[in-house]
Protein backbone atom coordinates (compact mmCIF):
# COMPACT_ATOMS: atom_id res chain seq x y z
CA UNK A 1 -16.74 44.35 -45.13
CA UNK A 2 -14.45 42.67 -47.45
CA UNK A 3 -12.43 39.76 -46.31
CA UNK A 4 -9.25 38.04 -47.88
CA UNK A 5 -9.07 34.37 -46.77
CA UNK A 6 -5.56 32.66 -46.35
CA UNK A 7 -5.63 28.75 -45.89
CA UNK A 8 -2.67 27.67 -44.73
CA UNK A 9 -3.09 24.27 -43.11
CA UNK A 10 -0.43 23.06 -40.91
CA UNK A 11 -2.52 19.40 -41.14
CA UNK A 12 -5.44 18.02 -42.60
CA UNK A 13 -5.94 20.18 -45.58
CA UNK A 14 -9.17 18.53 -46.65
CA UNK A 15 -10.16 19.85 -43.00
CA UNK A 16 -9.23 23.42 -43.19
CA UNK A 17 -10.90 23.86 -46.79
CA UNK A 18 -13.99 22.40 -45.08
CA UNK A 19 -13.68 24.98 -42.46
CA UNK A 20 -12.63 27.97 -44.84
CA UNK A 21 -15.84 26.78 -47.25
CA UNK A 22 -17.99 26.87 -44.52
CA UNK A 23 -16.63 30.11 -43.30
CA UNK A 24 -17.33 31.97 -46.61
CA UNK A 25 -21.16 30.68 -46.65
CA UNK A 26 -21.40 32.44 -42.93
CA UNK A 27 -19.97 35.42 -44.26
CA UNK A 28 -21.78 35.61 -47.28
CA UNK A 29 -25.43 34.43 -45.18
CA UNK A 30 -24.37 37.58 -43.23
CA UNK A 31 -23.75 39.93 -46.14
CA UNK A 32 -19.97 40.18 -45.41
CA UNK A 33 -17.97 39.83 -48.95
CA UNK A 34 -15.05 37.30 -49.09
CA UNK A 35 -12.90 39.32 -51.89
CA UNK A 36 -10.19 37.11 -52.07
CA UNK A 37 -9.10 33.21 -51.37
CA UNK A 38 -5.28 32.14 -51.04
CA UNK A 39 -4.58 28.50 -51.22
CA UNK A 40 -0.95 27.92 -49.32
CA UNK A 41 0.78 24.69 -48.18
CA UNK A 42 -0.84 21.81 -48.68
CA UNK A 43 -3.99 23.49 -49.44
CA UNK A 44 -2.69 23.70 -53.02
CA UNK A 45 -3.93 19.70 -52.98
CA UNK A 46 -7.48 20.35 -53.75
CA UNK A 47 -6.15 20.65 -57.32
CA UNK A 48 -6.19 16.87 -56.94
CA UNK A 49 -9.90 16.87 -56.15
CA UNK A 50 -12.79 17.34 -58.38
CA UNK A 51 -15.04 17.67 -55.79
CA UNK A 52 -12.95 20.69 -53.77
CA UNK A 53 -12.44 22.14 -57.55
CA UNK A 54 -16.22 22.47 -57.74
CA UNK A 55 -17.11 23.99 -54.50
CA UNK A 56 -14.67 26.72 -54.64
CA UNK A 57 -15.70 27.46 -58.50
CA UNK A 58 -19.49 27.95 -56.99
CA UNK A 59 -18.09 30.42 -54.71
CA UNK A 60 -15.85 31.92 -57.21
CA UNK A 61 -19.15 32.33 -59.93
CA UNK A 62 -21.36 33.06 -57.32
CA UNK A 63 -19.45 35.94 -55.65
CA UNK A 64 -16.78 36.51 -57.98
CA UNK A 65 -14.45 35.97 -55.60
CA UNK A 66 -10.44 36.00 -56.26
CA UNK A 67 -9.36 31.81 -56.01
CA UNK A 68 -5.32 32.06 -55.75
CA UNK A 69 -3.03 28.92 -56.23
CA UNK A 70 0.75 29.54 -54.71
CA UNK A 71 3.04 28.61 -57.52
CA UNK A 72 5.72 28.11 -55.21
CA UNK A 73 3.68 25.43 -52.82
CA UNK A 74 2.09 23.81 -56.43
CA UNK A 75 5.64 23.17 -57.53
CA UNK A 76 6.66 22.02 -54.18
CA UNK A 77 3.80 19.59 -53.93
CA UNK A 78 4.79 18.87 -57.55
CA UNK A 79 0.84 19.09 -58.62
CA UNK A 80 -0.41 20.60 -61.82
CA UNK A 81 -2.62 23.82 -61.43
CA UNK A 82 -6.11 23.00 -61.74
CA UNK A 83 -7.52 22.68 -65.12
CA UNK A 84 -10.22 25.66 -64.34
CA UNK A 85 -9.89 29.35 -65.47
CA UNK A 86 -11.92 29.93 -61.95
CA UNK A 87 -8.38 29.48 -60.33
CA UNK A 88 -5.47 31.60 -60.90
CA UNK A 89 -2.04 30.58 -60.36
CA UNK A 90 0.15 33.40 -58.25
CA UNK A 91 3.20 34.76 -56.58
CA UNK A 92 3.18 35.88 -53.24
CA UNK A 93 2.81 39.68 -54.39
CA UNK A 94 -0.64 38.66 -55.36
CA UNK A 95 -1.34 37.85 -51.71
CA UNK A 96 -0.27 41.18 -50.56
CA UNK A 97 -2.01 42.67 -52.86
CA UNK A 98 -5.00 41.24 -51.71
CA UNK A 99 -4.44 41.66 -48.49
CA UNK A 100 -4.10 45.25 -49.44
CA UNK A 101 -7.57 45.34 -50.90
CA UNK A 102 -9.41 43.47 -47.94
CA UNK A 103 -10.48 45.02 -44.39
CA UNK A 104 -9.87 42.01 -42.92
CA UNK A 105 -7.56 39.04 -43.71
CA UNK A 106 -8.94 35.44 -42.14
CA UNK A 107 -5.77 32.54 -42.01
CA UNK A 108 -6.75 29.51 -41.09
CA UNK A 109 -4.60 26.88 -40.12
C-alpha cells in the first residue's frame, strides 16, 4: 500500500517530524511504501536543521520517496529551501497530485 504523508503541525514541529519519521520506519518495517512526504506550516522549519535535513534525505535515498517543501509556507516562514536536491520545492497541485497517486494519505498534526 502506498501512503502520502502530510505534516501539518499545528505546534511543536520538531515533534510532529519526530512522529511522521518514526511513522515511515513502521511502515516501511511492515512493507507498506510511504510514496510521498508534504512538509506544510511550520514543518517547512526543518530547512533550518541539519540534522532533520539528514533524516528525511535517508528516507528519501533509501525509499525514493517524494520530500515536498510548500513554497507558499517557506515564503511565509521567510526560510530558504533547503540546500539538498533530495527536497523539492512545490505548489499545492503537487500535493494533490500525490494524494492522487497514494491509497492512503496520513496528516499529522
Amino acid at each position: 500500500m502506498k501512503f502520502c504523508l502530510l505534516i501539518n503541525p499545528a505546534h511543536h514541529w520538531q515533534a510532529c517530524l519526530h512522529e511522521a519519521l518514526a511513522l515511515a520506519s513502521t511502515m516501511d518495517q511492515q512493507g507498506q511504501t510511504v510514496h510521498s512526504v508534504f512538509f506544510y506550516g511550520s514543518s517547512v522549519l526543518l530547512s533550518t536543521d541539519s540534522q532533520w535535513l539528514e533524516c528525511w534525505q535517508s528516507i528519501q535515498n533509501t525509499h525514493q520517496t517524494r520530500l515536498m517543501i510548500c513554497r507558499t509556507m517557506l515564503d511565509h516562514h521567510d526560510q530558504e529551501p533547503p540546500d539538498s536536491p533530495a527536497f523539492e520545492v512545490v505548489g499545492m497541485a503537487s500535493l494533490a497530485s500525490a494524494m492522487e497517486q497514494a491509497d492512503r494519505i496520513v496528516e499529522l498534526t
